[in-house]
C-alpha atoms as a PDB file:
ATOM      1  CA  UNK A   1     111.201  92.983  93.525  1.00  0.00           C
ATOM      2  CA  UNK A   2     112.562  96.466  92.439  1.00  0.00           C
ATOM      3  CA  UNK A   3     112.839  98.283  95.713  1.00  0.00           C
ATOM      4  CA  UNK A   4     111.447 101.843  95.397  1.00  0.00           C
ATOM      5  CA  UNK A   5     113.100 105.433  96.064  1.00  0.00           C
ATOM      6  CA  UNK A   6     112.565 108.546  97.495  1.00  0.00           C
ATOM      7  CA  UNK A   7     113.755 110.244  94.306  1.00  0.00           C
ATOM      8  CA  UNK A   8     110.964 111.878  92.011  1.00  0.00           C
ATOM      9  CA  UNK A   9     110.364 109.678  88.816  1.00  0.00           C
ATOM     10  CA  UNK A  10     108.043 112.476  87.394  1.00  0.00           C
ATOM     11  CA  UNK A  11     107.831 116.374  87.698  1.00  0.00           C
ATOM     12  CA  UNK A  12     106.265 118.878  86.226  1.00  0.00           C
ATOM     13  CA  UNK A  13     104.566 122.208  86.065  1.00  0.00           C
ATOM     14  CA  UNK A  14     100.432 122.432  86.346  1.00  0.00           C
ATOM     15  CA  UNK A  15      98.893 126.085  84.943  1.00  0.00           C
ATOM     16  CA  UNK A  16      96.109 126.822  87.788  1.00  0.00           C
ATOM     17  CA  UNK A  17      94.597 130.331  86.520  1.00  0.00           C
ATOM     18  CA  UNK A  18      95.819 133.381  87.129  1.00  0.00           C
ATOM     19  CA  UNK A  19      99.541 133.381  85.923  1.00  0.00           C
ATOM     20  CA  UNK A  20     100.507 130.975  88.388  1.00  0.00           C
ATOM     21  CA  UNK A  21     102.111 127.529  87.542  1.00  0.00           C
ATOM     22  CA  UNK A  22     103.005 125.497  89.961  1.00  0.00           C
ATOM     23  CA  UNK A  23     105.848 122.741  90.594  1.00  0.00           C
ATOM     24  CA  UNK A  24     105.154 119.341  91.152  1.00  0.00           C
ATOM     25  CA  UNK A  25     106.790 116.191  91.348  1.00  0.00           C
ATOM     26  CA  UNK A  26     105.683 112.337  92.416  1.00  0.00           C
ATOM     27  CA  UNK A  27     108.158 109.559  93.824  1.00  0.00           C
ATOM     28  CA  UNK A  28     107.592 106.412  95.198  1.00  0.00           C
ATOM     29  CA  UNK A  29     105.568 102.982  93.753  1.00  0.00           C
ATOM     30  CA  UNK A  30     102.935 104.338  91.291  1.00  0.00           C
ATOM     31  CA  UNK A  31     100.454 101.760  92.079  1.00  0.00           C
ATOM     32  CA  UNK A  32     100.808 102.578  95.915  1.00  0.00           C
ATOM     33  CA  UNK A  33      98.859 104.511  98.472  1.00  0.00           C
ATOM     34  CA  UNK A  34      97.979 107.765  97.217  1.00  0.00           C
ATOM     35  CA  UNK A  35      99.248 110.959  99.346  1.00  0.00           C
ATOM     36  CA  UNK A  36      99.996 114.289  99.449  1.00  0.00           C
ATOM     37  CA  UNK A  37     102.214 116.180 101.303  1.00  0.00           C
ATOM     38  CA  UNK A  38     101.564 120.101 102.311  1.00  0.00           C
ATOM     39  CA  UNK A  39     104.370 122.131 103.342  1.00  0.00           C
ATOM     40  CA  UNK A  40     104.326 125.044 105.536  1.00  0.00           C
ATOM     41  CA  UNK A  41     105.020 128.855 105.757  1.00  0.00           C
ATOM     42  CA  UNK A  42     102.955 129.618 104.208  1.00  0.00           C
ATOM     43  CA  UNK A  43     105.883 130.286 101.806  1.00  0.00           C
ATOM     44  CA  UNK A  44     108.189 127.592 102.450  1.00  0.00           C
ATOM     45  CA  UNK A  45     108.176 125.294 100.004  1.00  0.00           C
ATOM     46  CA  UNK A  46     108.479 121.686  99.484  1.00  0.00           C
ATOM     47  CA  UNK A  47     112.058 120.362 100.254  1.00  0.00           C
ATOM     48  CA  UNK A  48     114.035 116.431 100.128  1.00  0.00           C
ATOM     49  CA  UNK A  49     113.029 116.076 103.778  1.00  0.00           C
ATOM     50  CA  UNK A  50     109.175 116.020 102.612  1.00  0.00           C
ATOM     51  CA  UNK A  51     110.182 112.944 100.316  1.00  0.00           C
ATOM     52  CA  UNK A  52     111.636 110.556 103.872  1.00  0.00           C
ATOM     53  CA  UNK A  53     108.036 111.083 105.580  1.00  0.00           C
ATOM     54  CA  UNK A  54     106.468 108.166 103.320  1.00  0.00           C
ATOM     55  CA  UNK A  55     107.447 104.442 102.507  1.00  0.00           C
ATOM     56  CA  UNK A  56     108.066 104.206  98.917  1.00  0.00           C
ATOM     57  CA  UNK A  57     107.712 100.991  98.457  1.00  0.00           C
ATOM     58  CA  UNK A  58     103.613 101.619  99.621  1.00  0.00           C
ATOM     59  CA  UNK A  59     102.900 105.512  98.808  1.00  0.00           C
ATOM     60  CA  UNK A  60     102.466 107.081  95.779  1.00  0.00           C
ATOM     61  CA  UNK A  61     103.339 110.800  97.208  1.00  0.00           C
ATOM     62  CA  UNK A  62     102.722 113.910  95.858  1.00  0.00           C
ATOM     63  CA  UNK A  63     104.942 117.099  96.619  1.00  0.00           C
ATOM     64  CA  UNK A  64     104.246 120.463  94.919  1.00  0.00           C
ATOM     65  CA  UNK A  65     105.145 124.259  95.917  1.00  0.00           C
ATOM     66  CA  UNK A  66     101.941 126.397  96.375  1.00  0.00           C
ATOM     67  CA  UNK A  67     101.651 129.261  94.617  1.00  0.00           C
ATOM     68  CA  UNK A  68     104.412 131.896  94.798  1.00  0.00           C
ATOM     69  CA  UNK A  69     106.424 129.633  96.985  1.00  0.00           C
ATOM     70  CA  UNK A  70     109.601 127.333  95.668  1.00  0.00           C
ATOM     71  CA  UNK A  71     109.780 125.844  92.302  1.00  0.00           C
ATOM     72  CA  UNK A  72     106.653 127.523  90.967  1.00  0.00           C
ATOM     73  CA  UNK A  73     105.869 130.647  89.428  1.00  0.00           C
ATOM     74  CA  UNK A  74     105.769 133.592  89.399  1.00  0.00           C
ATOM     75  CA  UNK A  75     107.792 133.284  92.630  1.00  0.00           C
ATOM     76  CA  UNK A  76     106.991 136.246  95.335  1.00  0.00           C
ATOM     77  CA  UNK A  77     110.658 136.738  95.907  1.00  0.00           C
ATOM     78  CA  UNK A  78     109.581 138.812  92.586  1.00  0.00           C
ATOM     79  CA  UNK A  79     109.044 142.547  94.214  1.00  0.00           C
ATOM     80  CA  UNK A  80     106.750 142.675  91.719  1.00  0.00           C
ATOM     81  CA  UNK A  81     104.657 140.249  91.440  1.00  0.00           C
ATOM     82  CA  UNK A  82     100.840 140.790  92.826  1.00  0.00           C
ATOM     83  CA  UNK A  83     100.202 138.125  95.606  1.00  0.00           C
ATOM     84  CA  UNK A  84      96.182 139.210  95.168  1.00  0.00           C
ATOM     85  CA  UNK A  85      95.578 135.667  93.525  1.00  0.00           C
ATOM     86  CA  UNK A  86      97.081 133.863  96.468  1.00  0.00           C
ATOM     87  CA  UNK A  87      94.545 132.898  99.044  1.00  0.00           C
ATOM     88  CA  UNK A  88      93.690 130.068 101.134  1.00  0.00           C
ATOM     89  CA  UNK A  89      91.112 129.006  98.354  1.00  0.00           C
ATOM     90  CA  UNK A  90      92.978 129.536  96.100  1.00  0.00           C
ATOM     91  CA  UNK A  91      95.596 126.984  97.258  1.00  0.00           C
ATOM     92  CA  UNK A  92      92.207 124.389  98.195  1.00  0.00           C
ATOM     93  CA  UNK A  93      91.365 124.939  94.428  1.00  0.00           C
ATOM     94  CA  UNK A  94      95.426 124.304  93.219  1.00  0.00           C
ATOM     95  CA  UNK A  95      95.413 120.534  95.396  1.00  0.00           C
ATOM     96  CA  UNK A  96      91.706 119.449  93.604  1.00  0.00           C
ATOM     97  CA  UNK A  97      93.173 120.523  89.875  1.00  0.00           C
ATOM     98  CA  UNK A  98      96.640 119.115  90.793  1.00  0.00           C
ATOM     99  CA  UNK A  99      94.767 115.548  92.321  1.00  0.00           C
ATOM    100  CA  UNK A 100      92.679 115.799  88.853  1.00  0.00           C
ATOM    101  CA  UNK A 101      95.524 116.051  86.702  1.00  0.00           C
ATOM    102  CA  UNK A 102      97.718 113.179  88.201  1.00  0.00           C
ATOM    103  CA  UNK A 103      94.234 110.841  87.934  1.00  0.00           C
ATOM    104  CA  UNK A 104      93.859 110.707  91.488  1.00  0.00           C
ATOM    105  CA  UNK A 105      90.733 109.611  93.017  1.00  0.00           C
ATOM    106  CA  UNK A 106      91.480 109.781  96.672  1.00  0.00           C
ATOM    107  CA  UNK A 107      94.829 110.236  99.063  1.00  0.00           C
ATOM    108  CA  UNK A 108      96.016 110.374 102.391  1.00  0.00           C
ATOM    109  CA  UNK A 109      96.790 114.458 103.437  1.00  0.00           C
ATOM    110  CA  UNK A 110     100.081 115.282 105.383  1.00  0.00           C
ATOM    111  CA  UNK A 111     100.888 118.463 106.391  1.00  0.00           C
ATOM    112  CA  UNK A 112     103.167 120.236 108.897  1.00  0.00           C
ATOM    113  CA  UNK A 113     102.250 124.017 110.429  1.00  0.00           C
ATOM    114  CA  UNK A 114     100.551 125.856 107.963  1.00  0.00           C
ATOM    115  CA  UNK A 115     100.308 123.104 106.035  1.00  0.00           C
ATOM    116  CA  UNK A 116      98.047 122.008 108.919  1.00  0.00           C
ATOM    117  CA  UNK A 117      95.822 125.010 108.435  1.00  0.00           C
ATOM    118  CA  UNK A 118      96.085 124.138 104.890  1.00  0.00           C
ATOM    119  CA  UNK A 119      95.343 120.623 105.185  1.00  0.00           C
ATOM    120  CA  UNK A 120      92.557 121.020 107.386  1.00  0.00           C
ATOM    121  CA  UNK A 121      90.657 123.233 105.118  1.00  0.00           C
ATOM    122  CA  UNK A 122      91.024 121.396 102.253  1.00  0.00           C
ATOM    123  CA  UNK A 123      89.808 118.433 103.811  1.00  0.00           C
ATOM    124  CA  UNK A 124      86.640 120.143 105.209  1.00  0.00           C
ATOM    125  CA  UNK A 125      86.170 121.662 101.414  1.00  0.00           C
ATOM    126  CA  UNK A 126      86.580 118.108  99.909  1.00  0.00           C
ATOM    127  CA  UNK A 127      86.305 115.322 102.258  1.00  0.00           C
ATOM    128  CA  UNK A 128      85.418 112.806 100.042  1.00  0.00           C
ATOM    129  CA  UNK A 129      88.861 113.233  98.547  1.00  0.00           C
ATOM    130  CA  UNK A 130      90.885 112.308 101.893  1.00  0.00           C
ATOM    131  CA  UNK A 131      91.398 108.950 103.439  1.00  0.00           C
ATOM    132  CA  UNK A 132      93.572 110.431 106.143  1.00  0.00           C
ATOM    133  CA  UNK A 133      95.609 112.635 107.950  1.00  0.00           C
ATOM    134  CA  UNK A 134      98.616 113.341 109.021  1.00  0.00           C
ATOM    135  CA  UNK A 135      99.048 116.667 111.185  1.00  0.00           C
ATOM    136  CA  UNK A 136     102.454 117.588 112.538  1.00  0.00           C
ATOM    137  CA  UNK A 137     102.903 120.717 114.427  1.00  0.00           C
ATOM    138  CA  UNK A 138      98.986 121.861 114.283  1.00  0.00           C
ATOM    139  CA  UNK A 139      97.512 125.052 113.458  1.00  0.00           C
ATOM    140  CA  UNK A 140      94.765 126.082 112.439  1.00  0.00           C
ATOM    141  CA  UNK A 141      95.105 129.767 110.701  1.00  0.00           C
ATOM    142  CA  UNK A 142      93.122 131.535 113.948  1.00  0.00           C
ATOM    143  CA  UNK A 143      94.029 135.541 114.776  1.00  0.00           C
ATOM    144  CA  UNK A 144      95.101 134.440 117.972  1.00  0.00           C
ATOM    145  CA  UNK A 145      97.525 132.432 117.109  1.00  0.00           C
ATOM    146  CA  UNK A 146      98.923 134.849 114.685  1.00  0.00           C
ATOM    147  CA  UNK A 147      98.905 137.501 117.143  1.00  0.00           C
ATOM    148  CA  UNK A 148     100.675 135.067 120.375  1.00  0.00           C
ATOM    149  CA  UNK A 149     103.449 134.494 117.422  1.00  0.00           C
ATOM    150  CA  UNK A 150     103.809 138.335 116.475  1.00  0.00           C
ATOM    151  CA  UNK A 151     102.463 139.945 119.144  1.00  0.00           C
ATOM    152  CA  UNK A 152     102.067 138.030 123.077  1.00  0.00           C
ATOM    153  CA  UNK A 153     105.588 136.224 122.307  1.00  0.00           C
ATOM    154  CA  UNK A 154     107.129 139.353 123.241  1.00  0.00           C
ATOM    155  CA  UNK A 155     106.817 138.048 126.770  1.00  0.00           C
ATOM    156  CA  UNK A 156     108.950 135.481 125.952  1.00  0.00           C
ATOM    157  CA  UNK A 157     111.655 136.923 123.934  1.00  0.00           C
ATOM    158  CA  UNK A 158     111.550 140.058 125.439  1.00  0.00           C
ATOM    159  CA  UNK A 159     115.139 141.751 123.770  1.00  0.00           C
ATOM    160  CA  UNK A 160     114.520 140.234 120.382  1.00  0.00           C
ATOM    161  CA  UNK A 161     110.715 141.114 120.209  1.00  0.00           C
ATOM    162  CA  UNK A 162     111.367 144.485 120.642  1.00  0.00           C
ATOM    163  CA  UNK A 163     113.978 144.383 117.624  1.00  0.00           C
ATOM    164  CA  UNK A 164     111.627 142.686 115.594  1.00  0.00           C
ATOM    165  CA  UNK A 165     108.565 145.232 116.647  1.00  0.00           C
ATOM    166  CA  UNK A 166     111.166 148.436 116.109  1.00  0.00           C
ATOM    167  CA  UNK A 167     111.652 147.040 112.703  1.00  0.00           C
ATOM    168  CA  UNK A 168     108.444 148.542 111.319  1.00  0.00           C
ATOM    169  CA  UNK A 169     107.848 152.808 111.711  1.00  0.00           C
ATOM    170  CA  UNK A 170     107.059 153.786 114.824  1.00  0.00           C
ATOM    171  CA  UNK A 171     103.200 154.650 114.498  1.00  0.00           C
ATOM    172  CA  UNK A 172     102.393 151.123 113.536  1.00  0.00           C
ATOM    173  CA  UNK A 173     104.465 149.038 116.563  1.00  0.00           C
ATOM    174  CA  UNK A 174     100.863 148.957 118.544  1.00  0.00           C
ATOM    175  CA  UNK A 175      99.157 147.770 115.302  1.00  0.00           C
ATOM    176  CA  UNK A 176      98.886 144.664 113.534  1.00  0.00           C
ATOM    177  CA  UNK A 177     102.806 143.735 112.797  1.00  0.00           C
ATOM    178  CA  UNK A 178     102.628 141.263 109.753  1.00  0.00           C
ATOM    179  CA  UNK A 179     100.571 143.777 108.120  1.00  0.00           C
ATOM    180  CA  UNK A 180     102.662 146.815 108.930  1.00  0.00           C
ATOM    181  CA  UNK A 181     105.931 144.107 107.763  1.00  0.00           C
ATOM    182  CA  UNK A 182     103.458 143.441 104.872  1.00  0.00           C
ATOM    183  CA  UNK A 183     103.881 146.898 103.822  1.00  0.00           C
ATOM    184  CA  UNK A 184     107.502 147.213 103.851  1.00  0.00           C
ATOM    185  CA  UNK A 185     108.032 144.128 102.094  1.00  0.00           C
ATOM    186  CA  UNK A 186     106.482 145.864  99.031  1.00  0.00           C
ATOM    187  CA  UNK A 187     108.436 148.920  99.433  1.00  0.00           C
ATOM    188  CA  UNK A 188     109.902 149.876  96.103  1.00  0.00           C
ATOM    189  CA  UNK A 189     113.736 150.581  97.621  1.00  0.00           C
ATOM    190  CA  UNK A 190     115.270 147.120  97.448  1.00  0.00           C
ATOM    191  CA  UNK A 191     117.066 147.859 100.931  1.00  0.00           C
ATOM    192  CA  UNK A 192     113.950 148.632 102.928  1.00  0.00           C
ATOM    193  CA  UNK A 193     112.907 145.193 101.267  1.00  0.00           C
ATOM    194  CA  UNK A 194     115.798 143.073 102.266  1.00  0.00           C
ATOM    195  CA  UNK A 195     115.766 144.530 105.541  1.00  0.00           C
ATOM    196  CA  UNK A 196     112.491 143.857 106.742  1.00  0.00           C
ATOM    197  CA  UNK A 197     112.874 140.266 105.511  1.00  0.00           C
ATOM    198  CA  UNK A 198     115.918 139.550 107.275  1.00  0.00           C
ATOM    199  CA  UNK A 199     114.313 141.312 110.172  1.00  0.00           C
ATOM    200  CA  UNK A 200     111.083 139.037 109.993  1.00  0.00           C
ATOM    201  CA  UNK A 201     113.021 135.418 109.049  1.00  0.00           C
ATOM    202  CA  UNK A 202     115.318 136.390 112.376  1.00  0.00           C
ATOM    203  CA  UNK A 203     111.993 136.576 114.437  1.00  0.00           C
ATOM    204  CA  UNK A 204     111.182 133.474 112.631  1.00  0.00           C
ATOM    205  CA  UNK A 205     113.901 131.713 113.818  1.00  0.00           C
ATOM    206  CA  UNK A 206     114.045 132.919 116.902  1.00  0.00           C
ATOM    207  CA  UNK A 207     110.339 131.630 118.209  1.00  0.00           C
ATOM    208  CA  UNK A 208     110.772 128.416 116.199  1.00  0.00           C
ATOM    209  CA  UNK A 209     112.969 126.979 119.281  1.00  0.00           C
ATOM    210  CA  UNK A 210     113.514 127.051 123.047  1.00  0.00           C
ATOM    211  CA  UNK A 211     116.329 125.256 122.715  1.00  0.00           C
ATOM    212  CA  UNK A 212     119.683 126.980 123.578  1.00  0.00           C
ATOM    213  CA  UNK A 213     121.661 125.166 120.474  1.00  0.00           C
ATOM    214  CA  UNK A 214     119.404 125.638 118.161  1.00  0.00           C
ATOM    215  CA  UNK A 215     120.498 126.604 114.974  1.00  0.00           C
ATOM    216  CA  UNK A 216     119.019 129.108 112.523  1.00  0.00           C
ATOM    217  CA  UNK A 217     117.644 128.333 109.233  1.00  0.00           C
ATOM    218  CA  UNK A 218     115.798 131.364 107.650  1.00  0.00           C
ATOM    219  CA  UNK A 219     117.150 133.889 108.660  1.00  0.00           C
ATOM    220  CA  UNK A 220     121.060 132.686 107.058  1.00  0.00           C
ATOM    221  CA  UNK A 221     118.642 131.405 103.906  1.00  0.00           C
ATOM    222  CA  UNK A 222     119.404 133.296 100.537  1.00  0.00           C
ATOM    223  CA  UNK A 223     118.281 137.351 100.585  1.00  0.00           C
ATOM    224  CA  UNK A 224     115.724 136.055  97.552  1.00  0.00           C
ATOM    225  CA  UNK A 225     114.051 133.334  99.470  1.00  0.00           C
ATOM    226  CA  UNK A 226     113.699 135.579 102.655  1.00  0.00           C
ATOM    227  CA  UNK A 227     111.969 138.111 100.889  1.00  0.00           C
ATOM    228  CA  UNK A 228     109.284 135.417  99.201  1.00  0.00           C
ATOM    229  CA  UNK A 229     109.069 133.377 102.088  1.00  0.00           C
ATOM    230  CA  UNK A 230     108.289 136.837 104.354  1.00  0.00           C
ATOM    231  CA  UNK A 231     105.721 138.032 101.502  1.00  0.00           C
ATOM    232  CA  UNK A 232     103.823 135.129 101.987  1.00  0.00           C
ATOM    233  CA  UNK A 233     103.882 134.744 105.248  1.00  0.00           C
ATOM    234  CA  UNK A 234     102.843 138.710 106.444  1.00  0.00           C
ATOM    235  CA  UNK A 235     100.352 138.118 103.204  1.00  0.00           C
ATOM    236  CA  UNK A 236      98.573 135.570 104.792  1.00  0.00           C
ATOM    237  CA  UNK A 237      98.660 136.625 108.534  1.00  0.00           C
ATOM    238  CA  UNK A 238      97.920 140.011 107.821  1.00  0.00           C
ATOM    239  CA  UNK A 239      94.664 138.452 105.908  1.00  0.00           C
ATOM    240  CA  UNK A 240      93.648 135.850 108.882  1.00  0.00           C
ATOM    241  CA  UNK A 241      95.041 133.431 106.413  1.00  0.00           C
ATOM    242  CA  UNK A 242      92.039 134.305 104.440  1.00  0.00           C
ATOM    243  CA  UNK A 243      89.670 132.017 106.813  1.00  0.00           C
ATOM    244  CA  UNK A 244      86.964 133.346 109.352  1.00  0.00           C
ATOM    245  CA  UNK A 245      87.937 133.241 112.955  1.00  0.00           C
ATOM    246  CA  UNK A 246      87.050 129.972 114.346  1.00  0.00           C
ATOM    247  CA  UNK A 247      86.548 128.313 110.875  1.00  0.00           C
ATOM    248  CA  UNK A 248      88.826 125.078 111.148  1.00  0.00           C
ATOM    249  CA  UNK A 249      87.830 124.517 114.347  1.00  0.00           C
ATOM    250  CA  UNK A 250      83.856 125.423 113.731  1.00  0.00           C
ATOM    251  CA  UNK A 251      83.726 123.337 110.615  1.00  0.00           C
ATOM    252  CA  UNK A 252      85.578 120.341 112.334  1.00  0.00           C
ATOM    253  CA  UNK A 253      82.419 118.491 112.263  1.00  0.00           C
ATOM    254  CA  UNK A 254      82.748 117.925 108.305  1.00  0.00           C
ATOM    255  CA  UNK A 255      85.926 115.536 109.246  1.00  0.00           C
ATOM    256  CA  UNK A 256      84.218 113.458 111.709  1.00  0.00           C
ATOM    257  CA  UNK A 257      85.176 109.849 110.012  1.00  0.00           C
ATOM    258  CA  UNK A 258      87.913 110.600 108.494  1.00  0.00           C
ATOM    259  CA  UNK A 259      91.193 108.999 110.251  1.00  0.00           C
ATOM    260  CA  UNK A 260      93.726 111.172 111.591  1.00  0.00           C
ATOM    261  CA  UNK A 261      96.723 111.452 113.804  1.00  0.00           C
ATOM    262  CA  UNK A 262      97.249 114.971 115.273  1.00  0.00           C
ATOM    263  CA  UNK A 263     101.835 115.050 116.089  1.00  0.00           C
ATOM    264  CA  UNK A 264     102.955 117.670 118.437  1.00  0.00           C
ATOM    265  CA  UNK A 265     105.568 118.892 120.587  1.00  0.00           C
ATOM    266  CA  UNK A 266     105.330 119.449 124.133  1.00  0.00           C
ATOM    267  CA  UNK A 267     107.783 122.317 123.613  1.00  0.00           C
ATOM    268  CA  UNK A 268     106.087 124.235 120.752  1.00  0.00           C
ATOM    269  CA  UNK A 269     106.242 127.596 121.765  1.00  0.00           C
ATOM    270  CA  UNK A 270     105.030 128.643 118.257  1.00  0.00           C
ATOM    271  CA  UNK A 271     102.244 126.963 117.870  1.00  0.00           C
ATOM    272  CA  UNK A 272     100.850 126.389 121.788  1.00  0.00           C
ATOM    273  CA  UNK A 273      99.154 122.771 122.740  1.00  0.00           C
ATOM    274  CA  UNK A 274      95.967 123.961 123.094  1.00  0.00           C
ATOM    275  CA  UNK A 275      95.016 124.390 119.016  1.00  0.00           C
ATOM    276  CA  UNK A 276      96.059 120.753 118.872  1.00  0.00           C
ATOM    277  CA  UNK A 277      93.931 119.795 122.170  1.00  0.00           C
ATOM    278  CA  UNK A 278      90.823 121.863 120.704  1.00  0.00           C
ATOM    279  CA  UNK A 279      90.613 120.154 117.556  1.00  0.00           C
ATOM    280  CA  UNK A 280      90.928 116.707 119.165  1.00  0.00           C
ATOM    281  CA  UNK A 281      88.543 116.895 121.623  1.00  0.00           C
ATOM    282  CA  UNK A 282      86.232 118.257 118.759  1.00  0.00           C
ATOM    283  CA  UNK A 283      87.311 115.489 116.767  1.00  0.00           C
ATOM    284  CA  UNK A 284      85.767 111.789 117.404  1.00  0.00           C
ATOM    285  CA  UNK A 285      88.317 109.176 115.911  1.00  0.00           C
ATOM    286  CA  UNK A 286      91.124 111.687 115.832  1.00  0.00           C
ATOM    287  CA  UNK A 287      94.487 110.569 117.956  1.00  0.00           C
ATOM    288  CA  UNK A 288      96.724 113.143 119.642  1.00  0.00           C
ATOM    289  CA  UNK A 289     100.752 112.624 120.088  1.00  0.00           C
ATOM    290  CA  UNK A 290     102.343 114.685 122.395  1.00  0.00           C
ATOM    291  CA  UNK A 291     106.118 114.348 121.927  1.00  0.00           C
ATOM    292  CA  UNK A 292     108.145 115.440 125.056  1.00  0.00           C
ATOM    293  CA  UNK A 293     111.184 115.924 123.182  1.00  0.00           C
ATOM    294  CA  UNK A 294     110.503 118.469 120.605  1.00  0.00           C
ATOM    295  CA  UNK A 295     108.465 121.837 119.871  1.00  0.00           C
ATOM    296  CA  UNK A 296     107.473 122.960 116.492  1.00  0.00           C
ATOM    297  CA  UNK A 297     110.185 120.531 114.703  1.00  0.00           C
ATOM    298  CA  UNK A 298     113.092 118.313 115.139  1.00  0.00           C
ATOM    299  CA  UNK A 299     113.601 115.491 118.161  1.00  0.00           C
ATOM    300  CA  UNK A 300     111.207 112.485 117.576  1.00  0.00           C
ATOM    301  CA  UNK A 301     108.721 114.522 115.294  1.00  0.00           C
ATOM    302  CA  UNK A 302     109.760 113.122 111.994  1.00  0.00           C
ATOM    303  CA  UNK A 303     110.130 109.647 113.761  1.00  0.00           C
ATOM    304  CA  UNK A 304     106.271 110.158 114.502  1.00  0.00           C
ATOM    305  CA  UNK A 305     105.055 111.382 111.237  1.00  0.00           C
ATOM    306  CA  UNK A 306     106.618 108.193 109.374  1.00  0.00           C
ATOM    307  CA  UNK A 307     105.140 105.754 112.357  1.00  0.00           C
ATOM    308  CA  UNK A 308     101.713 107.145 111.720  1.00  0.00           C
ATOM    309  CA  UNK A 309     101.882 106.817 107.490  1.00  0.00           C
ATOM    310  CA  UNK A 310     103.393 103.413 107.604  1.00  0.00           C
ATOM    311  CA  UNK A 311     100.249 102.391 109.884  1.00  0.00           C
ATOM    312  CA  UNK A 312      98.075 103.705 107.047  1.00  0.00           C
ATOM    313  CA  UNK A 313      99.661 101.978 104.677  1.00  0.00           C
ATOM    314  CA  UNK A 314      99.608  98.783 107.033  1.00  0.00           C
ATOM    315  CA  UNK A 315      95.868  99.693 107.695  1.00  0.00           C
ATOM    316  CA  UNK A 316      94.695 100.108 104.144  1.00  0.00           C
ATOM    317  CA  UNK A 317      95.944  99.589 101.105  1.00  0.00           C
ATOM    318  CA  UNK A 318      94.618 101.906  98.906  1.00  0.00           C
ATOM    319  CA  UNK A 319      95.522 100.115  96.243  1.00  0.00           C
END
């Protein structure tokens, strides 16, 4: 028996409306498991890593850049380019046209941090379309998390959450800061641009870790992918990631049945515990990990996310 890869053996690009096309690719056995894998940001897009969180031998998997972000296009690193068509249903509608095009009747969902908001919300649109899922680092779009990240953090990182508020004019520090970033992120000088995505991605990284050595990621990224990954991201916050307050959790109800493990670091100081807690206690059949080596990413986090899709794939075949 041919032993399967982690490499793509199709890709292409899916028009969803709008001017946007987005990037996809599928790797793995093509009669496995069905899945799909969401990444986060919003903004980031879908990266190699995504590819190791599945057995290819028993998924089918599914990676594709939401709109804006990665591979797809028009890319928001594009000053340009109008981010009005880029909402959280909009992104619910691109997964159902993308799961129609590949022929796909059902699949697991894996996401990690928005694409836990992301995932969440899709399933509750369409839950006859998920098996499972597979939640690493969970959020679930609210205000109040938006505002601890950009707002109540500053308690933690006192000295570099004052840089990152002085980065935006000085009437709008008391007001809503991904907005007010939002703003200079369409400015049409390219340096007022640049700067306030460097200045965002370096808040970014800095919240991302309590670890002393850890080391950063966006904010040493390319100038063009800080500025679309910081358009997206103040675009959705500054929106309440287009949900209303309370909706994942409210609507939690719609998942009840529906398998799911819930991964999550004790350390997360993005992303606080209690989200995660909420929606399992809400959630009947739903399995929390707390990992006491990790926040929002990195110790035993991946470790956990394959664990819980090769029991899926143990559990059911989907075949």
């Amino acid at each position: 028996m041919t032993r399967m890869t982690n490499e793509p053996y199709e890709t292409g690009m899916l028009e969803v409306g709008d001017g946007h096309s987005l990037y996809w690719e599928v790797l793995g056995n093509p009669d496995g498991k069905p899945a799909v894998a969401l990444h986060g940001g919003p903004g980031s897009g879908s990266s190699p890593r995504m590819r190791t969180l599945f057995d290819p031998d028993r998924y089918r998997v599914v990676l594709f850049d939401q709109r804006n972000a990665g591979r797809s296009t028009p890319s928001a690193s594009d000053p340009v380019v109008d981010l009005s068509a880029n909402t959280t249903q909009h992104l619910i509608a691109d997964i159902e046209a993308l799961r129609v095009h590949l022929g796909i009747e059902r699949w697991l969902v894996e996401g990690g941090s928005w694409g836990v908001t992301l995932a969440l919300a899709y399933a509750q649109a369409h839950p006859e379309r998920v098996t499972e899922l597979v939640l690493a680092a969970v959020t679930d779009g609210a205000r109040r998390d938006t505002d601890w990240i950009t707002c109540d953090m500053g308690r933690v990182f006192p000295r570099e959450w004052e840089r990152f508020r002085d980065g935006v004019p000085a009437d709008e520090r008391d007001g809503d800061l991904a907005a007010a970033y939002s703003r200079l992120l369409h400015d049409p000088e390219p340096e007022v641009r640049a700067t306030a995505a460097h200045e965002w991605c370096l808040w970014e990284d800095t919240h991302m870790s309590l670890a002393p050595d850890a080391e950063p990621f966006l904010s040493v990224a390319e100038p063009a992918f800080q500025l679309a990954f910081a358009r997206l991201v103040t675009h959705y916050w500054s929106h309440g990631c287009f949900l209303e307050e309370g909706q994942v959790l409210r609507d939690i109800k719609l998942l009840h049945g529906i398998p799911a493990v819930l991964i999550h670091g004790r350390y997360d100081v993005s992303a606080p515990l209690g989200t995660a807690w909420a929606l399992h206690r809400a959630w009947p059949g739903s399995e929390l990990m707390v990992l006491d080596d990790t926040g929002h990413g990195g110790g035993s986090m991946t470790a956990a996310i394959i664990a819980a899709t090769d029991r899926f794939a143990r559990d059911q075949s989907g075949v």
